[in-house]
Protein backbone atom coordinates (compact mmCIF):
# COMPACT_ATOMS: atom_id res chain seq x y z
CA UNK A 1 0.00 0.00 0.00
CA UNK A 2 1.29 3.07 -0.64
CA UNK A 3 2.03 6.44 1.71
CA UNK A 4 -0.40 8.69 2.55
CA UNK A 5 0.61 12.15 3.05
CA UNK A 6 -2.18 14.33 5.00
CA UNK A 7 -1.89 18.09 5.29
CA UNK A 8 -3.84 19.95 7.79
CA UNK A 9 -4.75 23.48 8.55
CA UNK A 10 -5.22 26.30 6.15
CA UNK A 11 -3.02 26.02 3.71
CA UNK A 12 -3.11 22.79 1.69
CA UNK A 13 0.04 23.14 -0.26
CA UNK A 14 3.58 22.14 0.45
CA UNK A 15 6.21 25.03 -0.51
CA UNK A 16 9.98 24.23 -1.25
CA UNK A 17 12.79 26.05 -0.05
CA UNK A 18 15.07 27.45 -2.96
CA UNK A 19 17.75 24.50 -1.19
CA UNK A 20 15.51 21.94 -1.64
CA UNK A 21 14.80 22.94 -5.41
CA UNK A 22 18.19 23.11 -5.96
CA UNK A 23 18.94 20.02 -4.57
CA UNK A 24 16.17 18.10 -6.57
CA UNK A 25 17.57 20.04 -10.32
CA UNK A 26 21.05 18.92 -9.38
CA UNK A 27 19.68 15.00 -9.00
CA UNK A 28 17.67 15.57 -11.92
CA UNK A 29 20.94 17.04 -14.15
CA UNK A 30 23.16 14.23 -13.14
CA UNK A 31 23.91 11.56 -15.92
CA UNK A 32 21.73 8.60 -16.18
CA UNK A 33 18.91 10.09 -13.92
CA UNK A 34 15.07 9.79 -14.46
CA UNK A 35 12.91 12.61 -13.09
CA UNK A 36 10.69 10.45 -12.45
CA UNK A 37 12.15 8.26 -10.14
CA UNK A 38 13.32 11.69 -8.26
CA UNK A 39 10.08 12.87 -8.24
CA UNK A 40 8.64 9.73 -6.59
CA UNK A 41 11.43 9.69 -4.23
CA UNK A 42 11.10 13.34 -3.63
CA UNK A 43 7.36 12.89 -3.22
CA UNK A 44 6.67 15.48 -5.74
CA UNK A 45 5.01 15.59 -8.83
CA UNK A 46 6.79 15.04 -11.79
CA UNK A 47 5.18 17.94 -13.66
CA UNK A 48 6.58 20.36 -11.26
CA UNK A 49 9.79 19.22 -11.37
CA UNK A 50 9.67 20.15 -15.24
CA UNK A 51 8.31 23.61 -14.66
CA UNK A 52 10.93 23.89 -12.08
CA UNK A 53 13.72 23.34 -14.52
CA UNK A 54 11.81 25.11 -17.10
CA UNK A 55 11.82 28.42 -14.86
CA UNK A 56 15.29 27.40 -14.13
CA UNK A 57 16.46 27.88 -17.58
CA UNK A 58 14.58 30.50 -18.58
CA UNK A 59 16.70 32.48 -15.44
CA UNK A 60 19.61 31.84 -16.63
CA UNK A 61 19.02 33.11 -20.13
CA UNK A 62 18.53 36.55 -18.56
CA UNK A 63 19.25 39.22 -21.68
CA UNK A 64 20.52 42.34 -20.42
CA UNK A 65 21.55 45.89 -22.40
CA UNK A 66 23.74 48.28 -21.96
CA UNK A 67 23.98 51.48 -22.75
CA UNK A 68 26.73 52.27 -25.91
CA UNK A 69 27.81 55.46 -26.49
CA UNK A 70 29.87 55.83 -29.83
CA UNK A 71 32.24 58.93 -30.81
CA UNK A 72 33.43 59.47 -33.53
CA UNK A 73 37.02 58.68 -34.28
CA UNK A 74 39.82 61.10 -33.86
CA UNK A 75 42.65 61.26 -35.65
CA UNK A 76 45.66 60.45 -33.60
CA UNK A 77 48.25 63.21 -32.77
CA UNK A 78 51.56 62.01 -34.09
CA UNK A 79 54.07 60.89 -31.95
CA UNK A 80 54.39 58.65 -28.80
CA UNK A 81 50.44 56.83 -27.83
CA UNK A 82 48.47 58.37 -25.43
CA UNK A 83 48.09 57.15 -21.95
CA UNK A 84 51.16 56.69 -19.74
CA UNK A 85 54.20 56.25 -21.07
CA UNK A 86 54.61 53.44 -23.68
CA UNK A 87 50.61 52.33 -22.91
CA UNK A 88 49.07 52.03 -25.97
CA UNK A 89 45.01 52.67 -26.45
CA UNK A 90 42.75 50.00 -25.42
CA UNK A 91 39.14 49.06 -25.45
CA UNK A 92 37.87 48.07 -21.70
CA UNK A 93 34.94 45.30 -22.08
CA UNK A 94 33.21 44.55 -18.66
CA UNK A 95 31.18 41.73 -18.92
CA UNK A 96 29.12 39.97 -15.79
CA UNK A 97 32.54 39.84 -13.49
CA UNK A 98 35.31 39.76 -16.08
CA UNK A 99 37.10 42.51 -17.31
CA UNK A 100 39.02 42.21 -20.91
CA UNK A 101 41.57 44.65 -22.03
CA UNK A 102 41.88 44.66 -25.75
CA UNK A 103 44.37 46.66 -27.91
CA UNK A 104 42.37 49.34 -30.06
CA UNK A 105 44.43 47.72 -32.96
CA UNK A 106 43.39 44.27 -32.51
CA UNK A 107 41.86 42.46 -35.95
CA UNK A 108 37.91 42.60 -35.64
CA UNK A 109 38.09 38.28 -35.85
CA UNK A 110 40.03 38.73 -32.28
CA UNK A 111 37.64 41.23 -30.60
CA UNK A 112 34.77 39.04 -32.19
CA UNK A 113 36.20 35.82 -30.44
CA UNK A 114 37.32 37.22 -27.01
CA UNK A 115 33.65 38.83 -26.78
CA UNK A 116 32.30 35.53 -27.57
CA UNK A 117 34.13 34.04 -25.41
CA UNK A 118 33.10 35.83 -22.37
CA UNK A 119 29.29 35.30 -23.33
CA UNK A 120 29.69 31.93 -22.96
């Protein structure tokens, strides 16, 4: 016979703690496993689990814009780069925690590449 789980008072649903939805999308993300078996051994139904990972997902694909501002270009003064001495101009890119410093001369396949790389 199977278990019985009764919930009294006013509310009637059970509510997860953001550890213990964690915990369950970690068991479900691990090779080999079968949501459904977690969700039986969770005592949860498997639907949930789904709309769990669903919402999950949909987080982390979080699109965010920044404001550009674009000047237009200057011609450089002859003579040594500006900056301090011997530092040549650079484009700062600042990008969820990482910083990348690329040289303002740098072929547009580089840039391309190192900002794809840091959206991944």
């Amino acid at each position: 016979m199977g278990q019985v789980t009764l919930i009294s008072g006013r509310e009637r649903r059970r509510h997860w703690s953001g550890e213990d939805r964690a915990r369950i999308l970690a068991a479900i993300s691990a090779p080999g496993a079968v949501v459904a078996e977690i969700a039986r051994r969770e005592d949860i139904c498997t639907s949930l689990v789904y709309t769990w990972r669903r919402e999950a997902r949909r987080a982390a694909k979080k699109v965010e814009f920044v404001p550009v501002v674009v000047e237009a270009a200057r011609p450089a003064p002859p003579g040594p780069p500006s900056g301090s001495a011997g530092e040549a101009e650079v484009i700062t890119v600042e990008l969820n925690e990482a910083r990348v410093r690329i040289s303002a001369g740098a072929s547009a396949a580089l840039v391309t590449a190192t900002l794809k790389a840091l959206r991944a």
